[in-house]
Protein backbone atom coordinates (compact mmCIF):
# COMPACT_ATOMS: atom_id res chain seq x y z
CA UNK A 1 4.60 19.88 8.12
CA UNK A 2 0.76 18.76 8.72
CA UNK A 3 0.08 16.60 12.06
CA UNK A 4 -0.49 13.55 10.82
CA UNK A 5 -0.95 10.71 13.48
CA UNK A 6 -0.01 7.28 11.73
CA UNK A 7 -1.21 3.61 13.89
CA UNK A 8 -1.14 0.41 13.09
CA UNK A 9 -4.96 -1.29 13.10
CA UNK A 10 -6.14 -4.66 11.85
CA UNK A 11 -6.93 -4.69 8.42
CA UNK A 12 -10.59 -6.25 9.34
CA UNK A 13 -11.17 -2.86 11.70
CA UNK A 14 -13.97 -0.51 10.21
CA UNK A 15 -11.59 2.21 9.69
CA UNK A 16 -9.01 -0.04 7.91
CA UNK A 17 -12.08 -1.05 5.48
CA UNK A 18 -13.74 2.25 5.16
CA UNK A 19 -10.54 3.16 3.34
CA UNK A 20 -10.29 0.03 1.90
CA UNK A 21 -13.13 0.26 0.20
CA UNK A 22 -12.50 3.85 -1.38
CA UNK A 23 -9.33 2.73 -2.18
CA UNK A 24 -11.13 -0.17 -4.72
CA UNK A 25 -13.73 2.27 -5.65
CA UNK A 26 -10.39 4.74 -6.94
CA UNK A 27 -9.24 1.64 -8.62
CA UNK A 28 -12.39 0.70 -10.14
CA UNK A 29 -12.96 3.92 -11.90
CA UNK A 30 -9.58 4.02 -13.30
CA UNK A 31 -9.32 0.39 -14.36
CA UNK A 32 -13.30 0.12 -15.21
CA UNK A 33 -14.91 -3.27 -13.63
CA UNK A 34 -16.61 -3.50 -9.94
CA UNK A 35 -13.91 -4.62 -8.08
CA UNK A 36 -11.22 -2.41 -8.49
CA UNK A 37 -8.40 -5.35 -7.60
CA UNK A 38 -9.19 -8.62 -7.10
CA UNK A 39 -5.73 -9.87 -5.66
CA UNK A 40 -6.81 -12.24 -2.77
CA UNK A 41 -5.99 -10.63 0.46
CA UNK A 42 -6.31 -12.11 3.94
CA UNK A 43 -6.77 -9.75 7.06
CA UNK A 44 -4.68 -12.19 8.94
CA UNK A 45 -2.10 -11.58 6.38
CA UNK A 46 -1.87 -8.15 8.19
CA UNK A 47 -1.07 -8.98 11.20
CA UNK A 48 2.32 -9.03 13.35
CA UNK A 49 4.88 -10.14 12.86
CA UNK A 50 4.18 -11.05 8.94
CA UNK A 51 2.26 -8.04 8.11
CA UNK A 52 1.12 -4.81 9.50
CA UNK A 53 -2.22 -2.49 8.28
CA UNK A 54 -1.18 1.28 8.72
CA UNK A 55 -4.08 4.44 8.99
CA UNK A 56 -3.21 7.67 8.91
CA UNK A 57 -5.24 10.12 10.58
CA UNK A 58 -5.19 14.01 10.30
CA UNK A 59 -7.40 15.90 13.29
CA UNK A 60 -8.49 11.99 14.16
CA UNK A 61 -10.12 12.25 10.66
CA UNK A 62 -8.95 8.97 9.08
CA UNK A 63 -7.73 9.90 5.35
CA UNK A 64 -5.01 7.17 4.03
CA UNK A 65 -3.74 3.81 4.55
CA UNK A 66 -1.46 1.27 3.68
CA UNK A 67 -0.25 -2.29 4.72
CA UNK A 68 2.74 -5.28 4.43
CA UNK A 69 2.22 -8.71 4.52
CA UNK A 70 5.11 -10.97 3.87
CA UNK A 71 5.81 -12.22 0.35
CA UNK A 72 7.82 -14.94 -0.21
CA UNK A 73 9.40 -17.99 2.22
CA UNK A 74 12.17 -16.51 2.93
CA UNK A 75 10.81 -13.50 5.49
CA UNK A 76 12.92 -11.08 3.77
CA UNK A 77 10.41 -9.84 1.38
CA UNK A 78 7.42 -8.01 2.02
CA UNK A 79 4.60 -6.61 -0.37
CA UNK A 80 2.72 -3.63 -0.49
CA UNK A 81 -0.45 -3.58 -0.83
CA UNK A 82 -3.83 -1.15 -0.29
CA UNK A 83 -1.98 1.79 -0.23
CA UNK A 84 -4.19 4.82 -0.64
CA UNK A 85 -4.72 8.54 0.22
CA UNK A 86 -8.22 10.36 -0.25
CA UNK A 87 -8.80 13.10 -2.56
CA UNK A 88 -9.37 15.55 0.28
CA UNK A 89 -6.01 14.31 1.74
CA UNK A 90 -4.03 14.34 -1.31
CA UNK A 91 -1.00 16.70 -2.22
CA UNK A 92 -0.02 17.17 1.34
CA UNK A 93 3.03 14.67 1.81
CA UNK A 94 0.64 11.56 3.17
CA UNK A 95 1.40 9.40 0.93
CA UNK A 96 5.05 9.63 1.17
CA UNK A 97 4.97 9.69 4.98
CA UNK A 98 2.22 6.66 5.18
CA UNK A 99 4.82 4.96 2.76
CA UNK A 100 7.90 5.46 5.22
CA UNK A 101 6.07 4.36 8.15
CA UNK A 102 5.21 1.02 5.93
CA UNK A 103 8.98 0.85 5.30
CA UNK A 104 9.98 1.65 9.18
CA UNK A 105 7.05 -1.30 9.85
CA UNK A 106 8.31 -4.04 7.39
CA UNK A 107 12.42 -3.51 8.24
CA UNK A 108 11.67 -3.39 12.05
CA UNK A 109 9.92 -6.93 11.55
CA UNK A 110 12.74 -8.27 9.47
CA UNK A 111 12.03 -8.04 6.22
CA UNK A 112 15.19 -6.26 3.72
CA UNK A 113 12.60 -5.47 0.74
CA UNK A 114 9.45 -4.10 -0.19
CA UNK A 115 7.99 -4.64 -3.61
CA UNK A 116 4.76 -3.83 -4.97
CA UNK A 117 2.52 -4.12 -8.05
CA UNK A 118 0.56 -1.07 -9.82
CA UNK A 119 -1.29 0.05 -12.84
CA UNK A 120 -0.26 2.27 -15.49
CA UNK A 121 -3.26 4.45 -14.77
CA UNK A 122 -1.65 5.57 -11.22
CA UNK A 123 0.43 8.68 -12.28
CA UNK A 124 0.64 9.65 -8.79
CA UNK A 125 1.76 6.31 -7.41
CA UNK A 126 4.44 5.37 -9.61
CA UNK A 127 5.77 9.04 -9.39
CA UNK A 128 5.86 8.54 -5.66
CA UNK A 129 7.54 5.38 -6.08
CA UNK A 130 10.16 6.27 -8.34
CA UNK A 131 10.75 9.32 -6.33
CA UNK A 132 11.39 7.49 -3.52
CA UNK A 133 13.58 4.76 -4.81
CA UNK A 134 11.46 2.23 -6.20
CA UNK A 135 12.66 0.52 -9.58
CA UNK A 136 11.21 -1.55 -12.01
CA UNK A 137 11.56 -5.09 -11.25
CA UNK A 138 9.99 -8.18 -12.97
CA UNK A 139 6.11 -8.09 -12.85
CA UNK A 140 4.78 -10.79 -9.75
CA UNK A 141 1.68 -11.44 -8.05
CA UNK A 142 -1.98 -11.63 -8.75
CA UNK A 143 -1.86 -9.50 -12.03
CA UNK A 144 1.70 -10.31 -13.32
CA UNK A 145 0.45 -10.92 -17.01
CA UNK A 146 -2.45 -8.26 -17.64
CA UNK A 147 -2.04 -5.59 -19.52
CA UNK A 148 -0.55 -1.96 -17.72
CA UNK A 149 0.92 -3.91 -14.61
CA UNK A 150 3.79 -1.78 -13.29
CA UNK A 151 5.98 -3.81 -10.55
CA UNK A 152 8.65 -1.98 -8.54
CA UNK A 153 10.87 -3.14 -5.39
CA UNK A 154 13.06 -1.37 -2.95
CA UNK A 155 15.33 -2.27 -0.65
CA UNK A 156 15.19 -1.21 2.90
């Protein structure tokens, strides 16, 4: 198993956004446009105890990320969102382990579900998802009605 060290950091930090930024840049060039998502996202919406930004770092080389904020009024729920591995990363088992800790973060502050909302063009993603329990669940959120949204929940 690789040493991967896995913190929580606010999702304003530059390491959070350096990652956040490839992340968009991935999604751009699958999904064509500039933005690569253009859900609205709050760094505040990240922070304890209604969210939490996760970087995972391999020889203190930062190379994937992920974070919860709550969904919802009922604090039960929370959404994933920015989840992302570089290419140089990939293939290892970050993903899945940057996915757990997200999990471990989210039910330790109360919340019984996770859902989340991809495209069709993440192979990758939706593989991990469905390999690690995820089902299809109605489409939510900021792209509910385009075209190739896949939404999937789990619970905790």
């Amino acid at each position: 198993m690789i040493e991967l060290d896995i913190r929580v950091v606010p999702y304003d930090s530059p390491v959070a956004q350096q990652l956040i930024v490839s992340a968009l840049a991935d999604l751009a060039r699958r999904y064509g446009g500039d933005e690569g998502d253009e859900t609205p996202v709050a760094a505040s919406e990240f922070c304890p105890p209604a969210g939490a930004f996760l970087v995972a770092y391999l020889a203190e080389v930062p190379v994937g990320c992920a974070g919860w904020r709550t969904h919802g009024d009922t604090g039960e729920v929370a959404e994933l969102k920015r989840m992302y591995v570089a290419a140089e990363a990939r293939g290892r088992g970050v993903a899945r382990r940057v996915l757990s800790a997200v999990e471990d973060s989210a039910r330790k502050h109360g919340r019984s579900r996770l859902i989340l909302e991809c495209g069709d063009r993440q192979p990758e993603a939706i593989a991990l998802y469905e390999s690690s329990g995820y089902q299809r669940i109605p489409d939510f959120g900021y792209y509910r009605d385009a075209p190739g949204v896949l939404s999937f929940g789990r619970t905790l």
